[in-house]
Protein backbone atom coordinates (compact mmCIF):
# COMPACT_ATOMS: atom_id res chain seq x y z
CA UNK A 1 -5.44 7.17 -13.45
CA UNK A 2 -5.72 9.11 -16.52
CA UNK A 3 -2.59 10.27 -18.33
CA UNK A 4 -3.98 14.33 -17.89
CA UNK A 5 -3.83 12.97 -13.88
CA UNK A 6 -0.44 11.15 -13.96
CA UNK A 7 1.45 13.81 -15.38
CA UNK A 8 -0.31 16.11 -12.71
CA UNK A 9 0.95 13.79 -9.94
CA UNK A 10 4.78 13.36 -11.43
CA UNK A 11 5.08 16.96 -12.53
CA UNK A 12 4.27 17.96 -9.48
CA UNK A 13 6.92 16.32 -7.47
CA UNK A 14 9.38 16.60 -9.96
CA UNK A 15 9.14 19.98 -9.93
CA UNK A 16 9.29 20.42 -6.95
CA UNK A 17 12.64 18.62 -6.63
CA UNK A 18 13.57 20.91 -9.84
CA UNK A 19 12.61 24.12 -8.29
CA UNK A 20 14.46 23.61 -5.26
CA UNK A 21 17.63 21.79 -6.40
CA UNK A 22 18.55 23.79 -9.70
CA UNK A 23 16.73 27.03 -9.28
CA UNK A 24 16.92 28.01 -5.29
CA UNK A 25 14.02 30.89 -6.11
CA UNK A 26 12.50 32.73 -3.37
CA UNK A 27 9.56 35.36 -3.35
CA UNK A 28 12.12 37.91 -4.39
CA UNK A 29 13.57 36.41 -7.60
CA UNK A 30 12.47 36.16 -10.99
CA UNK A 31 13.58 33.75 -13.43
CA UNK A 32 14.49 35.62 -16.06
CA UNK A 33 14.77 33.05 -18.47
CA UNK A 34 10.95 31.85 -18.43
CA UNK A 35 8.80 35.38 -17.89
CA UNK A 36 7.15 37.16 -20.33
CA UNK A 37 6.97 40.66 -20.30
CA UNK A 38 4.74 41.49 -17.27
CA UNK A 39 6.22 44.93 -15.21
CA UNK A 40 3.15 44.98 -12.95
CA UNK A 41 3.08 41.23 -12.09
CA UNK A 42 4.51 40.12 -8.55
CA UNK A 43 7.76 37.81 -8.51
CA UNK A 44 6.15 35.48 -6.64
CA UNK A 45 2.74 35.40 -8.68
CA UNK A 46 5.15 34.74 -11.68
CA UNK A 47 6.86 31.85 -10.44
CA UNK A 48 3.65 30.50 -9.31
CA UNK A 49 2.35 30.74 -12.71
CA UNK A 50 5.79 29.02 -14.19
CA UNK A 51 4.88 26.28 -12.15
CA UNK A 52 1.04 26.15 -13.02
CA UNK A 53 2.39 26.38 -16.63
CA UNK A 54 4.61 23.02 -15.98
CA UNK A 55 2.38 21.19 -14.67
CA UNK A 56 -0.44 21.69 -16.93
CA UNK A 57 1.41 21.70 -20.13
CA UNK A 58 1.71 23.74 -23.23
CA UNK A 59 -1.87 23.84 -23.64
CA UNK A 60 -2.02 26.19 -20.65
CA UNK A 61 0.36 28.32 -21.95
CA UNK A 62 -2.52 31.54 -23.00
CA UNK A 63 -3.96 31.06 -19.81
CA UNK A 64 -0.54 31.16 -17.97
CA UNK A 65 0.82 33.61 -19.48
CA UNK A 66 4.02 31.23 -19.65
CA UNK A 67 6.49 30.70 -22.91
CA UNK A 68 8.97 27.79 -21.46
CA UNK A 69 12.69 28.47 -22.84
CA UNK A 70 15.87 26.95 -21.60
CA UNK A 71 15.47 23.99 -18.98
CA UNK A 72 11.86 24.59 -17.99
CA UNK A 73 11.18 24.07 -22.10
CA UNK A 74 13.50 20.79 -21.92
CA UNK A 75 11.91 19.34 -19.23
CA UNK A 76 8.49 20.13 -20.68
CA UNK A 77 9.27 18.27 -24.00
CA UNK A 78 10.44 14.96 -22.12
CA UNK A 79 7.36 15.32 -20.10
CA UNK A 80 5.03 16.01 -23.59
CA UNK A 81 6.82 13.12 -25.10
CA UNK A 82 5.51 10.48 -22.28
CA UNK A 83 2.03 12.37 -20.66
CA UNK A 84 1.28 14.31 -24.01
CA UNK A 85 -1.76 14.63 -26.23
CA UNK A 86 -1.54 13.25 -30.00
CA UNK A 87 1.21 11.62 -31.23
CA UNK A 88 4.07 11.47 -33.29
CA UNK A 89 7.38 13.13 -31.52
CA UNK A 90 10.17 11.24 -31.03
CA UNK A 91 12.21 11.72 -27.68
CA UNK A 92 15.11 13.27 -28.10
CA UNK A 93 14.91 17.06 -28.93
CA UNK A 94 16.13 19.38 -25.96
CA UNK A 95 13.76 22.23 -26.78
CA UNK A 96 10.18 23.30 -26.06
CA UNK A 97 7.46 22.97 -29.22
CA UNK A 98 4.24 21.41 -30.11
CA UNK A 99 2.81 18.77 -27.55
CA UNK A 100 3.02 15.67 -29.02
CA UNK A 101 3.63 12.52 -27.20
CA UNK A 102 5.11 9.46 -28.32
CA UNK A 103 8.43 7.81 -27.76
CA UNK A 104 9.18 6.39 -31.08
CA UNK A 105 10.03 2.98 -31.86
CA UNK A 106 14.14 3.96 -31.73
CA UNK A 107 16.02 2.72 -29.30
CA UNK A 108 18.61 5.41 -29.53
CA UNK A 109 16.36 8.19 -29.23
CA UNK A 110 14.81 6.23 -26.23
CA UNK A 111 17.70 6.28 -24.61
CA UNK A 112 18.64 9.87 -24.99
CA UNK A 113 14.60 10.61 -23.29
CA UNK A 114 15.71 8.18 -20.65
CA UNK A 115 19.01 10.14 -20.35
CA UNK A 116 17.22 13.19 -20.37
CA UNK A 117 14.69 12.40 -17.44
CA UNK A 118 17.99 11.25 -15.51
CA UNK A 119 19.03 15.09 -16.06
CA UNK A 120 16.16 16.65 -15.12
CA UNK A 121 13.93 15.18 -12.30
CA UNK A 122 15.12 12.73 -9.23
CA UNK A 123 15.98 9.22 -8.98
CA UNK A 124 11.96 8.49 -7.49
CA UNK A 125 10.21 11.03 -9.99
CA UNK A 126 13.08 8.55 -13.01
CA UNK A 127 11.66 5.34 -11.68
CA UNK A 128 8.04 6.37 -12.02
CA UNK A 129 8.19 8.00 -15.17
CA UNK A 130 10.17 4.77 -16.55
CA UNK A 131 7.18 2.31 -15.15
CA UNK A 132 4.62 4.88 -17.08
CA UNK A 133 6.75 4.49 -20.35
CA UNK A 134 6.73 0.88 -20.48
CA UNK A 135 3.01 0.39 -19.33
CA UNK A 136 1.52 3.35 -21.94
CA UNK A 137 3.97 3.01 -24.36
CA UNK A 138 4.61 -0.02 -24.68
CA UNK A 139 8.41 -0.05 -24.53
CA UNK A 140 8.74 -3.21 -23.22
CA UNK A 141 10.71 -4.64 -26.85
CA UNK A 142 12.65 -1.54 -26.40
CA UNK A 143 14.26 -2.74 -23.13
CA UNK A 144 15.88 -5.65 -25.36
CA UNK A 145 18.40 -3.25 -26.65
CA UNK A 146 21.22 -3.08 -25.20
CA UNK A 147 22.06 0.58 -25.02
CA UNK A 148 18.52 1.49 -23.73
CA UNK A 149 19.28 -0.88 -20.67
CA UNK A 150 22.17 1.14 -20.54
CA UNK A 151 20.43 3.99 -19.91
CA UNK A 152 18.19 3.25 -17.79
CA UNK A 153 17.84 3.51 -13.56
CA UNK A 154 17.49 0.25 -12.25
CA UNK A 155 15.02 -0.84 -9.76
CA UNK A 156 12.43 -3.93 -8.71
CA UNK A 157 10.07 -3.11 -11.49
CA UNK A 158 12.27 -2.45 -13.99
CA UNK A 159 14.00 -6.39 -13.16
CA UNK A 160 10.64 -7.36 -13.54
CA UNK A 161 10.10 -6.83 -16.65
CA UNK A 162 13.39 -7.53 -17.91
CA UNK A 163 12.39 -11.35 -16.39
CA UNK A 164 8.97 -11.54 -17.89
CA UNK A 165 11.03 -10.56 -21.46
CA UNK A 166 14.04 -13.12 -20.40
CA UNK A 167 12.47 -15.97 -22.97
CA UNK A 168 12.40 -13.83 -25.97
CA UNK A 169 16.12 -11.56 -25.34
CA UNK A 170 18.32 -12.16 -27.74
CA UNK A 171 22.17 -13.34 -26.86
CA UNK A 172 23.21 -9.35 -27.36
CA UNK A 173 21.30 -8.06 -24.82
CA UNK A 174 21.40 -10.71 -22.03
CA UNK A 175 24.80 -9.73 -20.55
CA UNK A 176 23.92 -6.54 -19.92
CA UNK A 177 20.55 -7.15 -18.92
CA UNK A 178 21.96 -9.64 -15.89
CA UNK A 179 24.35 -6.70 -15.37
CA UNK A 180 21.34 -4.80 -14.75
CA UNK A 181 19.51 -7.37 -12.46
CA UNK A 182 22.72 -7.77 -10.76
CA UNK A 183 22.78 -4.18 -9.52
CA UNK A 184 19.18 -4.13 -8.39
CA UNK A 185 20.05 -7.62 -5.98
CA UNK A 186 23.17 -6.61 -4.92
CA UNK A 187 21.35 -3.19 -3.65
CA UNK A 188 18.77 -5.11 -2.25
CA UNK A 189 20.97 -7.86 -0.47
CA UNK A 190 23.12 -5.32 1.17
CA UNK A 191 19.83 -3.31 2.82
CA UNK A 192 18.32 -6.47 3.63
CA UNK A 193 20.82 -9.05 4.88
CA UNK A 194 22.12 -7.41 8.31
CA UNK A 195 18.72 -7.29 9.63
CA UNK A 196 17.38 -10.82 8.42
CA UNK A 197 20.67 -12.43 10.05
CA UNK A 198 20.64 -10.74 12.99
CA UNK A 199 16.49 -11.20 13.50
CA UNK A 200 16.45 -14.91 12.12
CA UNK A 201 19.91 -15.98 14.42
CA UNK A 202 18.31 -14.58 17.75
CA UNK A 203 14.70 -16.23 16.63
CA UNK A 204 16.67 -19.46 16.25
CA UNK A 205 18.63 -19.52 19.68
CA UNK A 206 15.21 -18.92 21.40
CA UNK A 207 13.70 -21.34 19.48
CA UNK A 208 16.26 -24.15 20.82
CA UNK A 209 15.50 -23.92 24.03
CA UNK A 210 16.55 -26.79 26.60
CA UNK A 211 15.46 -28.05 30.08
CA UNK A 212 18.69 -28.35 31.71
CA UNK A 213 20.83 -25.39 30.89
CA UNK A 214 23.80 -24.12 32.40
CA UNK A 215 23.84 -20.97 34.21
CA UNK A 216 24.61 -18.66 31.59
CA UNK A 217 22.15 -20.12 29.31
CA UNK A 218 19.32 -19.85 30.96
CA UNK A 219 16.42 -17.87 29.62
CA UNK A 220 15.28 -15.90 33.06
CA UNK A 221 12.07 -14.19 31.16
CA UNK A 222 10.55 -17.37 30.52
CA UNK A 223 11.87 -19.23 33.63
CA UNK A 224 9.91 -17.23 35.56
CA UNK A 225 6.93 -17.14 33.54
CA UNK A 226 6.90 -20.86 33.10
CA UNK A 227 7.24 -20.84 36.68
CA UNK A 228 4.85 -18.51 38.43
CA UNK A 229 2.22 -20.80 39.62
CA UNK A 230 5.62 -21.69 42.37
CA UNK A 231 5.49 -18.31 44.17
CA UNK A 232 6.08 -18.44 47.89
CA UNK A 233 5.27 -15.63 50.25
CA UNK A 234 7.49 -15.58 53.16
CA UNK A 235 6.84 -14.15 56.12
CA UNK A 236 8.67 -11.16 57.19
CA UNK A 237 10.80 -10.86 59.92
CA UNK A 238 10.83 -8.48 63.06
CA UNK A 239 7.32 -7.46 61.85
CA UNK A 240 8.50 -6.92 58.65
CA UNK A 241 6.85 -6.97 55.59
CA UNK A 242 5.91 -10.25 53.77
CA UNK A 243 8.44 -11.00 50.55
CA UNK A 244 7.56 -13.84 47.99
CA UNK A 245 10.06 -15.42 45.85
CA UNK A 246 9.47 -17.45 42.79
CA UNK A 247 10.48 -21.25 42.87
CA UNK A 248 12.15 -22.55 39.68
CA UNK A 249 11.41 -26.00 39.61
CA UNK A 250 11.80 -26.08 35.83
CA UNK A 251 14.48 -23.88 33.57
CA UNK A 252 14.14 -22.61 30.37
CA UNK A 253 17.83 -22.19 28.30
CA UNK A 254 18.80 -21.22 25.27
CA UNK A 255 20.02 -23.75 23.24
CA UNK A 256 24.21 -23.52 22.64
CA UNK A 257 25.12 -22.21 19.55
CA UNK A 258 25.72 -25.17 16.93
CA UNK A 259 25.93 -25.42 12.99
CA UNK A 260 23.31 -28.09 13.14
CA UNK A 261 19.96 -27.71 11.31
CA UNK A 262 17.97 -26.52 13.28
CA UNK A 263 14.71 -24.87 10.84
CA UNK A 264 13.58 -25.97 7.80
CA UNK A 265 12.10 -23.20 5.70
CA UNK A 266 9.81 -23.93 2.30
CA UNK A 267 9.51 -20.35 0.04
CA UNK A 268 6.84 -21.24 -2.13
CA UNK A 269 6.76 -18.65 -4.96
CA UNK A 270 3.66 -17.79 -7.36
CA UNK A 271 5.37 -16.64 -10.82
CA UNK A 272 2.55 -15.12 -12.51
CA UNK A 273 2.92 -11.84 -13.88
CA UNK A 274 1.20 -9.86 -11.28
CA UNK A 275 3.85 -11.28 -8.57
CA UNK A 276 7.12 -9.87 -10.46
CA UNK A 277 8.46 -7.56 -7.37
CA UNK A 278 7.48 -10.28 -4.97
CA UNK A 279 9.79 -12.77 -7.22
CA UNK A 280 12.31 -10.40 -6.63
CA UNK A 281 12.34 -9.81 -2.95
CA UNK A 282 11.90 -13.76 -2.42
CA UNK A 283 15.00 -14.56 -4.36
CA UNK A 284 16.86 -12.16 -2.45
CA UNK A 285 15.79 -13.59 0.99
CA UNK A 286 15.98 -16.88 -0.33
CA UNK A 287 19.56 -16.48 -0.90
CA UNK A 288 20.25 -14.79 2.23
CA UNK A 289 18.36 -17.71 4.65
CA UNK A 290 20.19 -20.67 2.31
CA UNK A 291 23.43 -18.83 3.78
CA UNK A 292 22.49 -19.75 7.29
CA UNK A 293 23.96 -22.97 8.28
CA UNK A 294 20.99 -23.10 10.81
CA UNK A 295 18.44 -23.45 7.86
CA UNK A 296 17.80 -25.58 5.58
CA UNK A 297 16.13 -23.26 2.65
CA UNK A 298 14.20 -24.58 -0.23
CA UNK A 299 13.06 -22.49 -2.90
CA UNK A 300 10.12 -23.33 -5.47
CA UNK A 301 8.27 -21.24 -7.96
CA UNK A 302 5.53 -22.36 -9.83
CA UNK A 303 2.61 -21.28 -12.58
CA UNK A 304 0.79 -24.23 -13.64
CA UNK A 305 3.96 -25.94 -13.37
CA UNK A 306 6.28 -26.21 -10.44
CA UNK A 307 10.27 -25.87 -10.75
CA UNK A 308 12.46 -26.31 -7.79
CA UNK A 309 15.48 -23.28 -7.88
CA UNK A 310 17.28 -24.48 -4.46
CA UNK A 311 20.00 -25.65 -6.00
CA UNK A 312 21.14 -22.09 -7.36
CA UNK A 313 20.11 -20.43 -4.35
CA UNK A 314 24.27 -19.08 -3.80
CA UNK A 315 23.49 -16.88 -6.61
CA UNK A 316 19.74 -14.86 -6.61
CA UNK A 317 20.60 -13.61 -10.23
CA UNK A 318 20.39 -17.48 -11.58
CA UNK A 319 17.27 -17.50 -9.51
CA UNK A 320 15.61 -14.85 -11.48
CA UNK A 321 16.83 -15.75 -14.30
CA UNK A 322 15.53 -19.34 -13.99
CA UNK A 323 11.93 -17.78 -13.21
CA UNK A 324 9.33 -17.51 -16.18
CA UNK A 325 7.10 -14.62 -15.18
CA UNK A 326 3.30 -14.98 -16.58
CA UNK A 327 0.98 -17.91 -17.46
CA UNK A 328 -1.26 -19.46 -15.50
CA UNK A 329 -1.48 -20.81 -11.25
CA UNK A 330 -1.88 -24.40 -9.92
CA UNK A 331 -1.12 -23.48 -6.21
CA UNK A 332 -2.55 -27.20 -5.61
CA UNK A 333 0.18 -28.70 -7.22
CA UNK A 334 2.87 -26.38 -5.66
CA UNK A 335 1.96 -27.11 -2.21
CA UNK A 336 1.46 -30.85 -3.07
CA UNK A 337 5.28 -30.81 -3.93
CA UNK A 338 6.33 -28.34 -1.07
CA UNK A 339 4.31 -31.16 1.11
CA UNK A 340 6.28 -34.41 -0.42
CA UNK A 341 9.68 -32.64 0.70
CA UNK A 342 8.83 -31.87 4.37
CA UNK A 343 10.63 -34.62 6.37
CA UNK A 344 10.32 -32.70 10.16
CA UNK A 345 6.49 -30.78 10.13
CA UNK A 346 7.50 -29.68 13.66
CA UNK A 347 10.65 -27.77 12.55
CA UNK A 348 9.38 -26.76 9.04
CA UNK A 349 7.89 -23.07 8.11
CA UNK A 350 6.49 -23.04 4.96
CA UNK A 351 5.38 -19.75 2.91
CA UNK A 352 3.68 -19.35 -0.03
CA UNK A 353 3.74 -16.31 -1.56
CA UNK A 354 0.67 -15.74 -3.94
CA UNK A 355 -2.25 -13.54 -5.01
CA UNK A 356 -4.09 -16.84 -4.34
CA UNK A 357 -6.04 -16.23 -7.89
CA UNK A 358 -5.43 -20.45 -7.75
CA UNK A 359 -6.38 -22.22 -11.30
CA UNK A 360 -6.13 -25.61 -9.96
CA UNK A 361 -8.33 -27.41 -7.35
CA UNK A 362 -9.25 -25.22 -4.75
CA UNK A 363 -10.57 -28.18 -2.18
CA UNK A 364 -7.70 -30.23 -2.57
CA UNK A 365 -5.30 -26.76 -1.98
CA UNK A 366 -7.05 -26.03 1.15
CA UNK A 367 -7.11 -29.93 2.33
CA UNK A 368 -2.97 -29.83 1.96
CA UNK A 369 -3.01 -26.69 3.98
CA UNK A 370 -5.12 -28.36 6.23
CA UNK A 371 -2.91 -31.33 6.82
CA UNK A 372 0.44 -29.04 7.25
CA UNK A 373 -0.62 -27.29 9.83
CA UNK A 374 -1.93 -30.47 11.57
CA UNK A 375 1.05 -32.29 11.28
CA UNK A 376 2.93 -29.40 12.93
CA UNK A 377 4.18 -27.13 10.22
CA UNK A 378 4.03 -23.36 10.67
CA UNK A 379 2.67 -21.98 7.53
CA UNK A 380 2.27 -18.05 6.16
CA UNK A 381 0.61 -17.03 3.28
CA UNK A 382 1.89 -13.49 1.57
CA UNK A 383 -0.58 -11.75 -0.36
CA UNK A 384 2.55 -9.76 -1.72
CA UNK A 385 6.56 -9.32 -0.50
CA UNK A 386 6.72 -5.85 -2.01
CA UNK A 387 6.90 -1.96 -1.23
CA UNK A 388 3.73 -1.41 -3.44
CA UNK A 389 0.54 -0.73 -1.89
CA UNK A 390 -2.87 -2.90 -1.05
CA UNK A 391 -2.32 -6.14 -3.52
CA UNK A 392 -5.12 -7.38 -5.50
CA UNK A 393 -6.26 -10.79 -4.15
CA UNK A 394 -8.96 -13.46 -4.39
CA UNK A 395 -10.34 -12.69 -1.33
CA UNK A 396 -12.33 -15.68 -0.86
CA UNK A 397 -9.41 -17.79 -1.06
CA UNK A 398 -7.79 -15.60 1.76
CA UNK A 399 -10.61 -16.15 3.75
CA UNK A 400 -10.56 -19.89 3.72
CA UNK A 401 -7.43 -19.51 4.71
CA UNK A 402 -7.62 -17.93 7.42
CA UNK A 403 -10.22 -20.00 9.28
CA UNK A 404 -7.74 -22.77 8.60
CA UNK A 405 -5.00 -20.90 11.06
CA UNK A 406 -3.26 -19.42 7.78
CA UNK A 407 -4.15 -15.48 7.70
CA UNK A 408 -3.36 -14.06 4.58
CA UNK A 409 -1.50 -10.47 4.15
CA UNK A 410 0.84 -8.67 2.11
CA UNK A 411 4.27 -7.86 4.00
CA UNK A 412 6.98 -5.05 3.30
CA UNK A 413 10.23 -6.38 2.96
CA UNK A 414 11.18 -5.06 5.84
CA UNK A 415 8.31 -6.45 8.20
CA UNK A 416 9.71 -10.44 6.14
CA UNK A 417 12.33 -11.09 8.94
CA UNK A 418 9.95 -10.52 11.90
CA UNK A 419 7.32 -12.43 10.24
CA UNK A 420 9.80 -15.52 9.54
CA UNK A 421 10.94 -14.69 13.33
CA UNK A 422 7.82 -15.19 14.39
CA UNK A 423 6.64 -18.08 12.55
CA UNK A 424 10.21 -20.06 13.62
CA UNK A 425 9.48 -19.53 17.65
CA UNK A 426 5.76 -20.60 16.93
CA UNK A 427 4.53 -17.01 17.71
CA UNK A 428 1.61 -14.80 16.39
CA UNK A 429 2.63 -13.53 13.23
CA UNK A 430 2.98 -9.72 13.51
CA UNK A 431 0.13 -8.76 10.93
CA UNK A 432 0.93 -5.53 10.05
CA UNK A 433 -2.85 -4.67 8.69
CA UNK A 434 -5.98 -5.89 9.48
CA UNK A 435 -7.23 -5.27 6.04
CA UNK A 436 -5.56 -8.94 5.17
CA UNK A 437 -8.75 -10.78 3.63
CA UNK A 438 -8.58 -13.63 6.60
């Protein structure tokens, strides 16, 4: 998208969200503060042409028919200093001017833009116009300094980046950057936990199912499912209609509630650049399954090297903090570890989350895969644990996959606990699209 387009697309919602929260103007009022002299012109046609004149920019302004003063002209400028033409304006300045874009190399005046933006536009419009800073701007040093990280609104993408800079942060700014991280996982952990607990505890009870339960344990749905080929009719009585009844020669129970073991679960994390958010999300749920006595959770993350995290799994900000985000991808030698630690294929779920882009041996990955699933192990390949749209994938890779019994897709974080449900009672995965390269 070009940056004419992207500014089209952000000022539109953002003011939109302006219009309505600050302003409240209807067909009847004017705004005063932003109309040039025009008697004859309709309220409405001049607020309509206040908002053309925002989200075009200054170089619309003769067309228009628009001089910007007050907010309108401040929330043009931090707008010009991001999606404007030229260069040379650093962010800062609170009225309207010259369209020049540029964010300086300052930190300080970075932070006041950021501050700024926070005034001005919504939390989603912040987040958006933060991810188009750092990409066009290249503001990723910036985000080393402390009181720019200060300043800033937290989210997935933003921790990305922070990670992929971890290696080169000096001492300064690393406190506040895990301070930073810290709020993004605790967010995360509190929307996500409830529902993972609650999905992955039933999926486990069901999964333990004995032959000889008591009473209260029995499973009636599959008793009598398992046991329909034992119907009886029986004759009626007095002339009365026949009546069957189902004979339960074997019971189906849920398996009594116990701290033992009872899944082993392999995340097996791709850590190149393009898989930042899906780091993210993993570490989270990989912190929230190690908490269930019930599983035994692993948690590796490779590039073309492979480092096992399980043992700071009580804390998903050490996770992400022992990630290195970039370089290369061996998924062979991931999976050929993941594989060396499974002790009980029948009760293991592995998942390896990757854009399967794998710069290692393909034949031998697919051979491992291959053998898991063989051997008894439930295995699910994520394109991408994310929020963001249609991942990019090598598609041919995805396909191999998928004859093998391993369909590949990309999963909300939201859909992750009915997939791991799913993959623990040895059901069909719940695919959410059927554009999934398999």
């Amino acid at each position: 998208m070009t940056a004419h387009a992207t500014r089209h697309a952000t000022q539109d919602h953002a003011i939109q969200a302006y219009a309505t929260q600050d302003h409240d103007r209807t067909a009847k009022t004017v705004d005063t503060e932003t109309e040039t002299a025009q008697p004859a012109q309709h309220p409405a046609d001049g607020e309509r042409m206040r908002r053309w004149r925002m989200v075009l920019g200054a170089d619309s302004a003769e067309s228009t028919g628009r001089t910007l003063t007050g907010q309108d002209a401040a929330m043009d400028g931090a707008l010009n200093a991001l999606y404007g033409g030229g260069g040379g304006k650093k962010p800062g300045g609170r009225g309207g001017g010259g369209r020049s874009a540029g964010l300086g190399a300052s930190a300080p005046s970075v932070a006041r833009w950021l501050g700024d933006i926070r005034t001005y536009f919504p939390s989603s419009v912040v987040q958006v116009m933060q991810r188009d800073a750092i990409d066009r701007l290249g503001l990723s040093a910036l985000l080393l300094e402390p009181e720019m990280l200060e300043a800033v609104e937290a989210d997935v993408h933003l921790v990305g980046t922070l990670l992929s800079l971890n290696k080169a942060m000096p001492e300064t700014t690393k406190e506040t950057a895990r301070a930073v991280v810290r709020k993004v996982v605790d967010d995360l952990e509190k929307r996500l936990e409830s529902r993972t607990r609650a999905t992955l505890t039933g999926a486990l009870d069901r999964s333990a199912r004995i032959s000889r339960p008591r009473h209260r344990d029995i499973d009636w749905d599959r008793t009598i499912r398992a046991n329909l080929k034992n119907y009886l009719t029986i004759p009626g009585t007095d002339g009365g209609p026949d009546t069957g009844t189902v004979v339960p020669e074997r019971l189906i129970g849920y398996g009594r509630g116990s701290q033992s073991v009872k899944k082993d679960v392999i995340l097996c994390i791709d850590q190149s650049g393009s898989m930042a958010a899906s780091v993210v999300y993993a570490s989270v749920f990989g912190a929230v399954l190690a908490s269930m006595r019930t599983l035994d959770t692993r948690l590796v993350v490779f590039d073309t090297a492979v480092v096992d995290l399980t043992d700071q799994l009580d804390d998903p900000v050490d996770v992400l903090f022992g990630t290195q985000l970039g370089g290369g991808t061996d998924i062979n030698r991931a999976l050929a570890y993941c594989q060396s630690k499974i002790t009980r294929p029948a009760d293991t779920v592995v998942v390896l989350i990757s854009d399967l882009y794998e710069g290692g041996i393909r034949d031998e990955m697919l051979k491992r895969v291959a053998a898991m699933k063989a051997s008894g192990v439930q295995f699910v390949t994520l394109l991408a644990l994310s929020d963001e749209g249609a991942p990019a994938y090598d598609h041919e890779h995805a396909a191999a996959l998928g004859a093998l019994g391993a369909p590949a897709f990309a999963c909300t974080p939201d859909l992750f606990p009915d997939i791991m449900a799913a993959a623990i009672e040895k059901r069909p995965l719940p695919i959410p699209d059927k554009e999934t390269g398999a």
